[in-house]
PDB file of N, CA and C in Angstrom:
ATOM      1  N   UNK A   1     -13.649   8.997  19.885  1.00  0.00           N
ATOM      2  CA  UNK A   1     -14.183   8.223  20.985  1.00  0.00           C
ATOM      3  C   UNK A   1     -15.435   7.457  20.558  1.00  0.00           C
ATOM      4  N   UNK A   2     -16.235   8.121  20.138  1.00  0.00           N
ATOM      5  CA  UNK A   2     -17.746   7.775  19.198  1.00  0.00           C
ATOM      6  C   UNK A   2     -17.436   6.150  18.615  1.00  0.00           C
ATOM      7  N   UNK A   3     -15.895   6.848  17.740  1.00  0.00           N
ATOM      8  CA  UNK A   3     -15.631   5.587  16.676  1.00  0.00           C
ATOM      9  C   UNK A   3     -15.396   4.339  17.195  1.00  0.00           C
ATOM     10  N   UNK A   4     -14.428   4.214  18.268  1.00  0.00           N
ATOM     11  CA  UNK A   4     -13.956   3.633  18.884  1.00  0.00           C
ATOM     12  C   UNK A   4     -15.141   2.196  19.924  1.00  0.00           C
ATOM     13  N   UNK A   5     -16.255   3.371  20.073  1.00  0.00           N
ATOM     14  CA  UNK A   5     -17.007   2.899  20.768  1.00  0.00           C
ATOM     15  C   UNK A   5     -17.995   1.809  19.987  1.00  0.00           C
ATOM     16  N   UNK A   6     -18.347   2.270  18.476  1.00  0.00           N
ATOM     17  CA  UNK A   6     -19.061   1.914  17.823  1.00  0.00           C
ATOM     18  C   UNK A   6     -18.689   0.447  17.427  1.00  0.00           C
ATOM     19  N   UNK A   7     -16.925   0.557  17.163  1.00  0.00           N
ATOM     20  CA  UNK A   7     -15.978  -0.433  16.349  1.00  0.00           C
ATOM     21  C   UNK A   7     -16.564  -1.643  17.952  1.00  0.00           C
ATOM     22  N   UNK A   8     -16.408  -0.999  18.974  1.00  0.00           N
ATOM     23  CA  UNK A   8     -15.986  -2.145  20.057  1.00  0.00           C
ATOM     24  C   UNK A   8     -17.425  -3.192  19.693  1.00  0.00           C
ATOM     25  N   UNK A   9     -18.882  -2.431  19.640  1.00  0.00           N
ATOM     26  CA  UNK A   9     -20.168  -2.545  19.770  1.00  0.00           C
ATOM     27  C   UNK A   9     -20.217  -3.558  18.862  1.00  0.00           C
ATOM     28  N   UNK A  10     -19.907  -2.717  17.453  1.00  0.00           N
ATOM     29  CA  UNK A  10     -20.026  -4.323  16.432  1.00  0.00           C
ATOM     30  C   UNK A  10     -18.554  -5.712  16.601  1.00  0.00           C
ATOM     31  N   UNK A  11     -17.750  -5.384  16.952  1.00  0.00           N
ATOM     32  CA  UNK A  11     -17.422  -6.439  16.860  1.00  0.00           C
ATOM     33  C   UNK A  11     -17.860  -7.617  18.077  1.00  0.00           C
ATOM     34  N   UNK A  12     -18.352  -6.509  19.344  1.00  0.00           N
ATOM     35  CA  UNK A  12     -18.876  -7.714  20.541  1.00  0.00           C
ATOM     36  C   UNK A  12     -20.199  -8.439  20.004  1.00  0.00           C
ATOM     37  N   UNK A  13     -21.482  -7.927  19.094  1.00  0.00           N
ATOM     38  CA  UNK A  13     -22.142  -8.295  18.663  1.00  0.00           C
ATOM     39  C   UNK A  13     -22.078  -9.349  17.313  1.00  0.00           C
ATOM     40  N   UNK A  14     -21.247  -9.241  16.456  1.00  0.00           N
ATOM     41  CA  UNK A  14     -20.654 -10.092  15.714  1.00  0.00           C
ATOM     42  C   UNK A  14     -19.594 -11.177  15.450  1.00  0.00           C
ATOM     43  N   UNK A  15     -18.840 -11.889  16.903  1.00  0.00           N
ATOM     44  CA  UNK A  15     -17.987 -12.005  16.949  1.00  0.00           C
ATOM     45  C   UNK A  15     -17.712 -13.720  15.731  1.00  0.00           C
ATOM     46  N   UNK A  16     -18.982 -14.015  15.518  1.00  0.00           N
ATOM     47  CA  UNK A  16     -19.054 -14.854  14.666  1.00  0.00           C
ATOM     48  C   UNK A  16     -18.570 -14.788  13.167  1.00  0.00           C
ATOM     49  N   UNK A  17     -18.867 -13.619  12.862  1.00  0.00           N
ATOM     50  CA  UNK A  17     -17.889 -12.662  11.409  1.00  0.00           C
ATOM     51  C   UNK A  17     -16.467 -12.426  11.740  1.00  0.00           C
ATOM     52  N   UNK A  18     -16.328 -11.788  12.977  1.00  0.00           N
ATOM     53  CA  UNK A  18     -14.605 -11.713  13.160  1.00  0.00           C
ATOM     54  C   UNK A  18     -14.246 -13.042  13.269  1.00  0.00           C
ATOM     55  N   UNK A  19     -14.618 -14.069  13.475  1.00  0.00           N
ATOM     56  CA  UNK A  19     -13.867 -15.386  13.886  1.00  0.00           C
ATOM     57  C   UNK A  19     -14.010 -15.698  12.365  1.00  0.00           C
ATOM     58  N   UNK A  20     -14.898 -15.917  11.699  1.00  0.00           N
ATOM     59  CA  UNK A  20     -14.549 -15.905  10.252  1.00  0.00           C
ATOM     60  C   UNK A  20     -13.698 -15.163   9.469  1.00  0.00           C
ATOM     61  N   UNK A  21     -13.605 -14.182  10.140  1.00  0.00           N
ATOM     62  CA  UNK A  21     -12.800 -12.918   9.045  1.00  0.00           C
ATOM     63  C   UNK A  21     -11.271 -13.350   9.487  1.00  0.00           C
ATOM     64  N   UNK A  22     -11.153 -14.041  10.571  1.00  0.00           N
ATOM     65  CA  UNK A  22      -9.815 -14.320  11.118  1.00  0.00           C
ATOM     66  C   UNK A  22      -9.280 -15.559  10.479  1.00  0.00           C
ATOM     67  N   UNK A  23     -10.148 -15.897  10.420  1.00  0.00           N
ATOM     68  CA  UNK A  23      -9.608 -17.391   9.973  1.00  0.00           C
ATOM     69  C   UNK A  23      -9.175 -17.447   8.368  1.00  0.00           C
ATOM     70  N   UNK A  24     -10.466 -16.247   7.766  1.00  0.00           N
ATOM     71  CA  UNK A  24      -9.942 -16.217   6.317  1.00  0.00           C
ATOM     72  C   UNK A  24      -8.509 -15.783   6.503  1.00  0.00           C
ATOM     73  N   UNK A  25      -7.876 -14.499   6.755  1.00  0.00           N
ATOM     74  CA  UNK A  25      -6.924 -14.271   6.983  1.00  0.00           C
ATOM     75  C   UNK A  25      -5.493 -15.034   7.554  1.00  0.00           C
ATOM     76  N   UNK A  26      -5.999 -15.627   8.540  1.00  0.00           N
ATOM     77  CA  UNK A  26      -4.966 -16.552   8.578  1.00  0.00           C
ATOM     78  C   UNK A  26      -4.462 -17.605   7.646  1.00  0.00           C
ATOM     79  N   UNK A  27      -5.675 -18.069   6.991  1.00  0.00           N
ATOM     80  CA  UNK A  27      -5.578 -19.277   5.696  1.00  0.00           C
ATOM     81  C   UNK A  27      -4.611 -18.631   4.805  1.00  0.00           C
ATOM     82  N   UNK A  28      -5.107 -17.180   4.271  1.00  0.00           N
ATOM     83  CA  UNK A  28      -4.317 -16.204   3.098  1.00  0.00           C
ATOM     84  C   UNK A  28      -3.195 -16.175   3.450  1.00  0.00           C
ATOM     85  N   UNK A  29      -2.198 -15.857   4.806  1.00  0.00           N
ATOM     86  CA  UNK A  29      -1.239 -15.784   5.190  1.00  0.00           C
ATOM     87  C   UNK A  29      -0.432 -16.866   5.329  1.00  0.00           C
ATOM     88  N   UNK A  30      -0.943 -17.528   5.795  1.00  0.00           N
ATOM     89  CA  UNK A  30      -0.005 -19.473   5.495  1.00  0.00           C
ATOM     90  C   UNK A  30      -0.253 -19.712   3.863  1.00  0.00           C
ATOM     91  N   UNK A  31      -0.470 -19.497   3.239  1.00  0.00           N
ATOM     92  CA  UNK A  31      -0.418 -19.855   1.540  1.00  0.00           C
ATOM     93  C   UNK A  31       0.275 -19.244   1.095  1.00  0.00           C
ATOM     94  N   UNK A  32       0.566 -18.173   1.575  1.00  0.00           N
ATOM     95  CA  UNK A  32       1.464 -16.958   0.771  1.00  0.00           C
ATOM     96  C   UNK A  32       3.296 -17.603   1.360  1.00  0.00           C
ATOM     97  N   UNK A  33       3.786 -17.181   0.298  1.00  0.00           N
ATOM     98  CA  UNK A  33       5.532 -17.618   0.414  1.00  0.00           C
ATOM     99  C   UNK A  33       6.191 -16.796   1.735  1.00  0.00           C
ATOM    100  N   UNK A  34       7.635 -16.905   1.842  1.00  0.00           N
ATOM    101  CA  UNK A  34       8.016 -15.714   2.842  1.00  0.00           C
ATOM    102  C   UNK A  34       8.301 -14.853   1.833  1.00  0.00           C
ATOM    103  N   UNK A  35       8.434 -14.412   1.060  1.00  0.00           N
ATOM    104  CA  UNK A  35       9.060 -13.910   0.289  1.00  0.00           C
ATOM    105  C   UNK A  35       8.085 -12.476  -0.133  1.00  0.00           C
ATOM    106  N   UNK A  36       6.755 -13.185  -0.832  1.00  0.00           N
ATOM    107  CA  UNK A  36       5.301 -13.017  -0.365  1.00  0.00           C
ATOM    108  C   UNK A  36       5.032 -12.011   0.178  1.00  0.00           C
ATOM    109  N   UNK A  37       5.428 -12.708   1.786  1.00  0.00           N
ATOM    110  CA  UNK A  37       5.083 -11.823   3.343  1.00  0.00           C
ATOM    111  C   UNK A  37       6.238 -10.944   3.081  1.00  0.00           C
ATOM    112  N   UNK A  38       7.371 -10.877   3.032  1.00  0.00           N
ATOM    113  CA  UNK A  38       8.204  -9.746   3.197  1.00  0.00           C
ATOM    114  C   UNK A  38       7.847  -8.700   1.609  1.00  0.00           C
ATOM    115  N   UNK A  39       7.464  -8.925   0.635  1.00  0.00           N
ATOM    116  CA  UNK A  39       6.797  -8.115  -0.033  1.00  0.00           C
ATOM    117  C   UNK A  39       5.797  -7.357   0.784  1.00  0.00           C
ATOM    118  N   UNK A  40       4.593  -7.966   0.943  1.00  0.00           N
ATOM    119  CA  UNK A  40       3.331  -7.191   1.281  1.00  0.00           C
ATOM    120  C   UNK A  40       3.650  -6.249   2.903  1.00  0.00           C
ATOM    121  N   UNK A  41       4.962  -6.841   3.479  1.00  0.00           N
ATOM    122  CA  UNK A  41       5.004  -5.838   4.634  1.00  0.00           C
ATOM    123  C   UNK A  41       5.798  -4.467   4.020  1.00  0.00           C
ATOM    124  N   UNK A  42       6.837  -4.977   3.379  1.00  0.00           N
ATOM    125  CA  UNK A  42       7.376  -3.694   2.358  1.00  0.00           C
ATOM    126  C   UNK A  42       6.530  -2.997   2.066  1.00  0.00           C
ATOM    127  N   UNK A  43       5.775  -3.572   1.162  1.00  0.00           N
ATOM    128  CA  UNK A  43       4.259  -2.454   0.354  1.00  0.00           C
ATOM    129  C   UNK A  43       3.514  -1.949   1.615  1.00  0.00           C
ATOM    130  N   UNK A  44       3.340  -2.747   2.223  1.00  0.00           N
ATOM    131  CA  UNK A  44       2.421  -1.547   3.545  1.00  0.00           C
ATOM    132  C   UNK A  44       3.035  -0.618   4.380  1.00  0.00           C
ATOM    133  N   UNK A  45       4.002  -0.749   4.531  1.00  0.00           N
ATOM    134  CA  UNK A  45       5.038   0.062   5.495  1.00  0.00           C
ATOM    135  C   UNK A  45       5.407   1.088   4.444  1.00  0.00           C
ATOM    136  N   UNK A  46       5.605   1.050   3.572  1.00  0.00           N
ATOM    137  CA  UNK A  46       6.005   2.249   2.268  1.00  0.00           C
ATOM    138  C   UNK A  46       5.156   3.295   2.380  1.00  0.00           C
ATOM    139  N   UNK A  47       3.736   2.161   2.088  1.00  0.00           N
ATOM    140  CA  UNK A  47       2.522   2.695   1.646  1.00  0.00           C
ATOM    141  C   UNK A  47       2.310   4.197   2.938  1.00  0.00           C
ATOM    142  N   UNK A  48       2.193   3.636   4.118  1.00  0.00           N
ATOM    143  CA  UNK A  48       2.087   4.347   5.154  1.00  0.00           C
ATOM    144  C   UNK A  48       2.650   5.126   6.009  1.00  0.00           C
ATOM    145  N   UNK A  49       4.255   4.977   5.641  1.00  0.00           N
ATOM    146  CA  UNK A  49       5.230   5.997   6.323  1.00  0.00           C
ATOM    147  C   UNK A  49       5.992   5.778   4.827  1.00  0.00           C
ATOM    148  N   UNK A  50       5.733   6.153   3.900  1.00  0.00           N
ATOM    149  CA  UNK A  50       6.744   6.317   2.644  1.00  0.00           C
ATOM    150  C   UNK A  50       7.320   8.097   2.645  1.00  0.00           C
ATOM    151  N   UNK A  51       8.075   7.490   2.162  1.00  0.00           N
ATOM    152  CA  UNK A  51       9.277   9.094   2.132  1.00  0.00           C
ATOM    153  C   UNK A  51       9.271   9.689   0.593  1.00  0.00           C
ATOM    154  N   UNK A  52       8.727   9.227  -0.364  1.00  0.00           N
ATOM    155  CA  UNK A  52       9.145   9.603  -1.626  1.00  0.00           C
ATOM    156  C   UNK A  52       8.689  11.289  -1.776  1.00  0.00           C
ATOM    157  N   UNK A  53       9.202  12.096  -3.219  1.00  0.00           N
ATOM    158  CA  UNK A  53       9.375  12.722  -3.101  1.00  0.00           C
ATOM    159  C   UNK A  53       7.821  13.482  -4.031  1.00  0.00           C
ATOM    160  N   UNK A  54       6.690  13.569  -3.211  1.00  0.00           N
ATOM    161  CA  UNK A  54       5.831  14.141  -3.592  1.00  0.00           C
ATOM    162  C   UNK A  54       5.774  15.638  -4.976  1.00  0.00           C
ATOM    163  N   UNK A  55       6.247  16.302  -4.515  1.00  0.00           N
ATOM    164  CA  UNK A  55       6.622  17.643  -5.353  1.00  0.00           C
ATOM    165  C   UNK A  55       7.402  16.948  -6.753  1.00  0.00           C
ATOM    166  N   UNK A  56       7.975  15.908  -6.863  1.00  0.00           N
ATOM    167  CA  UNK A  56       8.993  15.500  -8.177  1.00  0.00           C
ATOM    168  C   UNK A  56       8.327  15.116  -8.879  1.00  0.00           C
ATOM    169  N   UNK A  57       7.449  13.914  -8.418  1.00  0.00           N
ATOM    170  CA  UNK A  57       6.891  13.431  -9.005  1.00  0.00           C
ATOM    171  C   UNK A  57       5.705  13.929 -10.066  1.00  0.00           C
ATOM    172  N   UNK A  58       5.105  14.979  -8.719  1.00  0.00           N
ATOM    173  CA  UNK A  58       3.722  15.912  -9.736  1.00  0.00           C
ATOM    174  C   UNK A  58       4.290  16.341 -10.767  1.00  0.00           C
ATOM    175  N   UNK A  59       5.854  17.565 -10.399  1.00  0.00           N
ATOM    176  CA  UNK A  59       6.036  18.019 -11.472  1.00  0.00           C
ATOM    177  C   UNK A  59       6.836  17.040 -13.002  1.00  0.00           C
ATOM    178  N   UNK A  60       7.085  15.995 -12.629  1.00  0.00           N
ATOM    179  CA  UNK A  60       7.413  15.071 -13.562  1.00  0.00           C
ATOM    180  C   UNK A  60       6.088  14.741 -14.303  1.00  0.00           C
ATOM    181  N   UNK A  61       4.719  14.239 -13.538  1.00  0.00           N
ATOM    182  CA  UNK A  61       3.476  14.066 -14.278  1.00  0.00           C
ATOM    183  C   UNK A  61       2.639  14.800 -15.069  1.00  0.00           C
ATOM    184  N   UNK A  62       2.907  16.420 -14.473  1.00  0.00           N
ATOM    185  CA  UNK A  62       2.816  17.507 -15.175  1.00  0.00           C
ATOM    186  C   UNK A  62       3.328  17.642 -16.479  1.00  0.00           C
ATOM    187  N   UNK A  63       4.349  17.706 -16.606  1.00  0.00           N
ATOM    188  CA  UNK A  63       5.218  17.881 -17.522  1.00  0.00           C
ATOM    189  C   UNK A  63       4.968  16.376 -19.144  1.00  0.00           C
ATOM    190  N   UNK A  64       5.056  15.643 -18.319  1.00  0.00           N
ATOM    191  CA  UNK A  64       5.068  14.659 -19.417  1.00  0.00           C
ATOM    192  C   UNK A  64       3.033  14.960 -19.804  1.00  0.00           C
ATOM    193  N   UNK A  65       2.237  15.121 -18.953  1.00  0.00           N
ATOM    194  CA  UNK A  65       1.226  15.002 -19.596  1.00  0.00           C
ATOM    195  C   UNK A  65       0.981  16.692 -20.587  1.00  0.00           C
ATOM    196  N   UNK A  66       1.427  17.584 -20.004  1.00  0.00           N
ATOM    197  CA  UNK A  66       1.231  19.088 -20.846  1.00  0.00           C
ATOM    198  C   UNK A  66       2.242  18.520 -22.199  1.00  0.00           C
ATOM    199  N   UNK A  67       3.075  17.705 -22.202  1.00  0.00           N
ATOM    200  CA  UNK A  67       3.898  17.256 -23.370  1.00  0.00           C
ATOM    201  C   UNK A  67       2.857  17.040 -24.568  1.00  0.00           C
ATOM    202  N   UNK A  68       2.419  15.636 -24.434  1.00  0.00           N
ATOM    203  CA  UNK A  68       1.789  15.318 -25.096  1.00  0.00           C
ATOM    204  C   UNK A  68       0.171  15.908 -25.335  1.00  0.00           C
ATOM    205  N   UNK A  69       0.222  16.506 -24.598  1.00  0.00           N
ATOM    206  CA  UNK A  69      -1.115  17.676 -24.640  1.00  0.00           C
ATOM    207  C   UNK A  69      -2.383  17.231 -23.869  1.00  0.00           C
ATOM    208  N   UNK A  70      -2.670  16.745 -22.949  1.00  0.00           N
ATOM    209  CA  UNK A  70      -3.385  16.183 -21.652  1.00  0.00           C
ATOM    210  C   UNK A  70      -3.733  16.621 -21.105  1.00  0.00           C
ATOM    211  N   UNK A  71      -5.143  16.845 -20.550  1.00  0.00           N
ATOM    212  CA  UNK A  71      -5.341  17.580 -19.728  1.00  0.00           C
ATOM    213  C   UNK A  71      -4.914  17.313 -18.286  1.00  0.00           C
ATOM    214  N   UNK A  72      -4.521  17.935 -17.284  1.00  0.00           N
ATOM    215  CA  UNK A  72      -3.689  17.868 -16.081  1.00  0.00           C
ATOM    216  C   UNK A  72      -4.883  17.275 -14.845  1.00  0.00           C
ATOM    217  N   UNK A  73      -5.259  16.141 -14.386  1.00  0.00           N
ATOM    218  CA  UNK A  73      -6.487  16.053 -13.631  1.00  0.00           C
ATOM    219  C   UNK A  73      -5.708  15.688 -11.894  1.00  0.00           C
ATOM    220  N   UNK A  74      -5.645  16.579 -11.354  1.00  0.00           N
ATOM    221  CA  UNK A  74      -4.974  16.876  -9.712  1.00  0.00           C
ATOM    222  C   UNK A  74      -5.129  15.307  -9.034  1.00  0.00           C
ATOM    223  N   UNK A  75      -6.385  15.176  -9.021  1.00  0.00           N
ATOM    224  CA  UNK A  75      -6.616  13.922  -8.193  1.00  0.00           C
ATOM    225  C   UNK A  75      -5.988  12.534  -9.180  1.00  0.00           C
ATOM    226  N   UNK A  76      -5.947  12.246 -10.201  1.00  0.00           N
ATOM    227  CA  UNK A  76      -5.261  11.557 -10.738  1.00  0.00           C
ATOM    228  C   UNK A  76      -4.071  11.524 -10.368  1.00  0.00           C
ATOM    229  N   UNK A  77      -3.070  12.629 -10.230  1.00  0.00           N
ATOM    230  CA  UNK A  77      -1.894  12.979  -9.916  1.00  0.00           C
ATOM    231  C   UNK A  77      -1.670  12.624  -8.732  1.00  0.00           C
ATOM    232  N   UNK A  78      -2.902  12.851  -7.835  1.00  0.00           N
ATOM    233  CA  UNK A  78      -1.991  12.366  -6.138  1.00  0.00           C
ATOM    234  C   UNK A  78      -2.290  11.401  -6.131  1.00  0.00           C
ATOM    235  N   UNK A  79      -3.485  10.514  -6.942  1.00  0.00           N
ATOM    236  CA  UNK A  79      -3.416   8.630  -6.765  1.00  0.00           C
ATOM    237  C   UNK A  79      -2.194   8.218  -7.293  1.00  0.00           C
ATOM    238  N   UNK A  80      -1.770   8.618  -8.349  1.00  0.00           N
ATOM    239  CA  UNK A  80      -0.012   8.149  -8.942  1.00  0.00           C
ATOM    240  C   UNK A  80       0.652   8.509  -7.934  1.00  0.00           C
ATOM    241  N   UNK A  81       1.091   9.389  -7.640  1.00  0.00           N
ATOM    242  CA  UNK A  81       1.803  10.174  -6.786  1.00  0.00           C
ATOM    243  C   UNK A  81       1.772   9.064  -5.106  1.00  0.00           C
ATOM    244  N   UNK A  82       0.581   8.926  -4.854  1.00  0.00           N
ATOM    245  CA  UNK A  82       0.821   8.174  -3.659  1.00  0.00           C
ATOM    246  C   UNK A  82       0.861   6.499  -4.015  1.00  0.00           C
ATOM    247  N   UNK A  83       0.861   6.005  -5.328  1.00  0.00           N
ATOM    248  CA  UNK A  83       0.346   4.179  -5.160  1.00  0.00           C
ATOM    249  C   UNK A  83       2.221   4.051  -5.428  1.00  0.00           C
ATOM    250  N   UNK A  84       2.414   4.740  -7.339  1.00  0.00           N
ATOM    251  CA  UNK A  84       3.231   4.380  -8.068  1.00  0.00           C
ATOM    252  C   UNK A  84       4.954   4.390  -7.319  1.00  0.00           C
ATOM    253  N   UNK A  85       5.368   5.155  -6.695  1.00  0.00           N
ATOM    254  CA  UNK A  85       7.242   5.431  -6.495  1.00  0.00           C
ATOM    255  C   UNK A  85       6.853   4.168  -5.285  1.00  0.00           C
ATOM    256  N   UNK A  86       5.577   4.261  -4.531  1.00  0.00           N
ATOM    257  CA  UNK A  86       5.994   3.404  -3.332  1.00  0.00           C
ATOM    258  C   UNK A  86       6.077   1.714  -3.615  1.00  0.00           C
ATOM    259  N   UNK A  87       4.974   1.605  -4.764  1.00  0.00           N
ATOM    260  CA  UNK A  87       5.318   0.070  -5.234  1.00  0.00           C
ATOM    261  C   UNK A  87       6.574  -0.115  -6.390  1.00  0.00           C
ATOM    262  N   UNK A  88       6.917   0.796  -7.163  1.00  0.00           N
ATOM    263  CA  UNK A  88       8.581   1.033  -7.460  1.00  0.00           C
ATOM    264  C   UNK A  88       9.699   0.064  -6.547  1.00  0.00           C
ATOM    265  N   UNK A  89       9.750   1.394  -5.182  1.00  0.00           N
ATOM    266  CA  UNK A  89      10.695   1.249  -3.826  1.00  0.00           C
ATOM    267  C   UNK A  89      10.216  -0.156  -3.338  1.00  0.00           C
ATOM    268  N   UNK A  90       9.042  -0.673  -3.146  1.00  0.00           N
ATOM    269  CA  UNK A  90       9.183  -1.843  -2.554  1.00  0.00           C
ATOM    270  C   UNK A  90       9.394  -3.245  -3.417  1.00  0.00           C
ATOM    271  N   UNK A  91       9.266  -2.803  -4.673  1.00  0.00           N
ATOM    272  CA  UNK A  91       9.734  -4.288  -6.165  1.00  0.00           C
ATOM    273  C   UNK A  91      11.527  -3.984  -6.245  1.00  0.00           C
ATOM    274  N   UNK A  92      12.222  -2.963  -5.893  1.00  0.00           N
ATOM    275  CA  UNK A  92      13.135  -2.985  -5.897  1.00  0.00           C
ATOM    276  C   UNK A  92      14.009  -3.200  -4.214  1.00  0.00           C
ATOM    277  N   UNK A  93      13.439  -2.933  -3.363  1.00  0.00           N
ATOM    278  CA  UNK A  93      13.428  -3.687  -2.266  1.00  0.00           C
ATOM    279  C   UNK A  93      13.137  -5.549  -2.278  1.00  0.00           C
ATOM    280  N   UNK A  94      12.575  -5.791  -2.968  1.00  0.00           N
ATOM    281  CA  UNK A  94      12.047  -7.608  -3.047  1.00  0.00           C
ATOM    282  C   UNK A  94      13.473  -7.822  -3.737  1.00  0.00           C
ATOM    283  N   UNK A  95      13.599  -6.856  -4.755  1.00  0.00           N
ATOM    284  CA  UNK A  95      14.386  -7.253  -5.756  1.00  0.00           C
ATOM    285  C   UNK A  95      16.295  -7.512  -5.258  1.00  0.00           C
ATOM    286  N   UNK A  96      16.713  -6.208  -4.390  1.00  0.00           N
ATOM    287  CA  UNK A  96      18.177  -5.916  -3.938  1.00  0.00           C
ATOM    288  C   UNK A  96      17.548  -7.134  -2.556  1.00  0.00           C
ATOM    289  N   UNK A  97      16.885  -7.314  -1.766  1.00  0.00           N
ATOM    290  CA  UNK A  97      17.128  -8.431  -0.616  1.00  0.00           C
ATOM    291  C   UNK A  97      17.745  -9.316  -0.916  1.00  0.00           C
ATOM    292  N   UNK A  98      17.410 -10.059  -1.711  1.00  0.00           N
ATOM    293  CA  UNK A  98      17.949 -11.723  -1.377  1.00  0.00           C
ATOM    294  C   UNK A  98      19.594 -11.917  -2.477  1.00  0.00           C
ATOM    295  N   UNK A  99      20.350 -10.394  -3.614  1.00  0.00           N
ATOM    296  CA  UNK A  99      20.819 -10.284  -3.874  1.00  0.00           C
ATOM    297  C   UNK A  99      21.882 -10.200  -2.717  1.00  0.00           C
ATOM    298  N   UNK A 100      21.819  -8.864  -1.938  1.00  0.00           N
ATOM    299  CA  UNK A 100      22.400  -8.452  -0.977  1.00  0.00           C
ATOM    300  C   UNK A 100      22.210  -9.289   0.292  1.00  0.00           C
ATOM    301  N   UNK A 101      22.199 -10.455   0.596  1.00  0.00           N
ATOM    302  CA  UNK A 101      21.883 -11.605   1.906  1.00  0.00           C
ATOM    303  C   UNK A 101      23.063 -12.471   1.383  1.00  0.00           C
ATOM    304  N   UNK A 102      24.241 -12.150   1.729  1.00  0.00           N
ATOM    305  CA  UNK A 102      24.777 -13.069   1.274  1.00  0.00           C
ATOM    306  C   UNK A 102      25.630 -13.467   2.467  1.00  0.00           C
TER     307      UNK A 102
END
Protein backbone atom coordinates (compact mmCIF):
# COMPACT_ATOMS: atom_id res chain seq x y z
CA UNK A 1 0.00 0.00 0.00
CA UNK A 2 3.04 2.33 1.19
CA UNK A 3 4.45 1.44 -2.39
CA UNK A 4 1.70 2.11 -4.27
CA UNK A 5 1.16 5.32 -2.59
CA UNK A 6 4.65 6.56 -2.99
CA UNK A 7 4.71 5.38 -6.96
CA UNK A 8 1.26 7.55 -7.29
CA UNK A 9 3.18 10.73 -5.30
CA UNK A 10 6.13 10.77 -7.67
CA UNK A 11 4.64 10.35 -10.67
CA UNK A 12 1.80 13.27 -9.84
CA UNK A 13 4.81 15.44 -8.95
CA UNK A 14 6.87 14.64 -11.99
CA UNK A 15 4.62 14.28 -14.66
CA UNK A 16 7.05 16.17 -16.88
CA UNK A 17 9.64 13.00 -16.72
CA UNK A 18 6.76 10.55 -17.37
CA UNK A 19 5.69 12.54 -20.45
CA UNK A 20 9.28 12.29 -21.45
CA UNK A 21 9.78 8.80 -20.45
CA UNK A 22 6.65 8.14 -22.67
CA UNK A 23 7.53 9.59 -25.49
CA UNK A 24 11.05 8.02 -25.38
CA UNK A 25 9.30 4.82 -25.40
CA UNK A 26 6.99 5.30 -27.85
CA UNK A 27 9.80 6.62 -30.40
CA UNK A 28 11.77 3.02 -29.43
CA UNK A 29 8.64 1.15 -30.29
CA UNK A 30 7.76 2.66 -33.77
CA UNK A 31 11.54 2.05 -34.91
CA UNK A 32 11.58 -1.36 -33.93
CA UNK A 33 10.27 -3.98 -36.85
CA UNK A 34 7.12 -6.26 -36.13
CA UNK A 35 9.10 -8.89 -36.01
CA UNK A 36 11.22 -6.93 -33.36
CA UNK A 37 7.94 -6.44 -31.30
CA UNK A 38 6.89 -10.04 -31.50
CA UNK A 39 10.46 -10.99 -30.31
CA UNK A 40 10.66 -8.69 -27.26
CA UNK A 41 6.96 -9.77 -26.26
CA UNK A 42 8.17 -13.49 -26.55
CA UNK A 43 11.28 -12.61 -24.36
CA UNK A 44 9.11 -10.92 -21.75
CA UNK A 45 6.33 -13.25 -21.46
CA UNK A 46 8.97 -16.26 -21.18
CA UNK A 47 10.94 -14.21 -19.02
CA UNK A 48 7.94 -13.92 -16.54
CA UNK A 49 5.67 -16.88 -16.73
CA UNK A 50 8.45 -19.24 -18.34
CA UNK A 51 8.00 -22.96 -17.75
CA UNK A 52 11.51 -24.29 -18.30
CA UNK A 53 12.87 -26.84 -16.41
CA UNK A 54 14.77 -25.32 -13.43
CA UNK A 55 16.17 -28.61 -11.63
CA UNK A 56 17.75 -29.80 -15.41
CA UNK A 57 19.29 -27.22 -16.05
CA UNK A 58 21.29 -26.71 -12.52
CA UNK A 59 22.03 -30.21 -12.66
CA UNK A 60 23.31 -29.96 -16.30
CA UNK A 61 25.50 -26.70 -15.04
CA UNK A 62 26.69 -28.65 -12.23
CA UNK A 63 27.90 -31.30 -13.94
CA UNK A 64 29.60 -29.72 -16.88
CA UNK A 65 31.30 -27.22 -14.48
CA UNK A 66 32.56 -30.16 -11.64
CA UNK A 67 33.77 -31.67 -15.27
CA UNK A 68 36.13 -29.43 -16.04
CA UNK A 69 36.94 -28.69 -12.44
CA UNK A 70 35.05 -25.24 -11.50
CA UNK A 71 34.11 -24.15 -8.78
CA UNK A 72 30.11 -24.45 -8.51
CA UNK A 73 28.92 -20.58 -7.66
CA UNK A 74 24.75 -21.04 -6.82
CA UNK A 75 23.92 -17.56 -7.77
CA UNK A 76 25.65 -17.79 -11.07
CA UNK A 77 23.60 -20.87 -11.65
CA UNK A 78 20.16 -19.31 -11.05
CA UNK A 79 21.19 -16.12 -13.32
CA UNK A 80 21.82 -18.91 -16.21
CA UNK A 81 19.18 -20.86 -15.09
CA UNK A 82 16.64 -17.98 -15.24
CA UNK A 83 18.09 -15.57 -18.48
CA UNK A 84 19.62 -18.62 -20.75
CA UNK A 85 16.61 -21.72 -21.78
CA UNK A 86 14.15 -18.62 -21.79
CA UNK A 87 16.06 -16.59 -24.51
CA UNK A 88 16.83 -20.20 -26.22
CA UNK A 89 12.67 -20.80 -26.27
CA UNK A 90 12.01 -17.39 -27.47
CA UNK A 91 15.03 -17.31 -30.66
CA UNK A 92 13.47 -20.50 -31.51
CA UNK A 93 10.01 -19.21 -31.24
CA UNK A 94 11.16 -15.98 -33.71
CA UNK A 95 12.72 -18.68 -35.50
CA UNK A 96 9.59 -21.72 -36.12
CA UNK A 97 6.88 -18.41 -36.58
CA UNK A 98 7.16 -17.16 -39.81
CA UNK A 99 8.35 -20.86 -41.00
CA UNK A 100 5.12 -22.30 -39.69
CA UNK A 101 2.59 -19.11 -41.06
CA UNK A 102 1.97 -20.46 -44.01
Amino acid sequence: MVYGITLFILIYFNQDKVALLKFTGYKLLNNISDTGKAFLIILITDIFLGYHSESGWQALIEIILEHYGLEVDKAAITIFVCSVPVVIDACVKLWVGPISSF
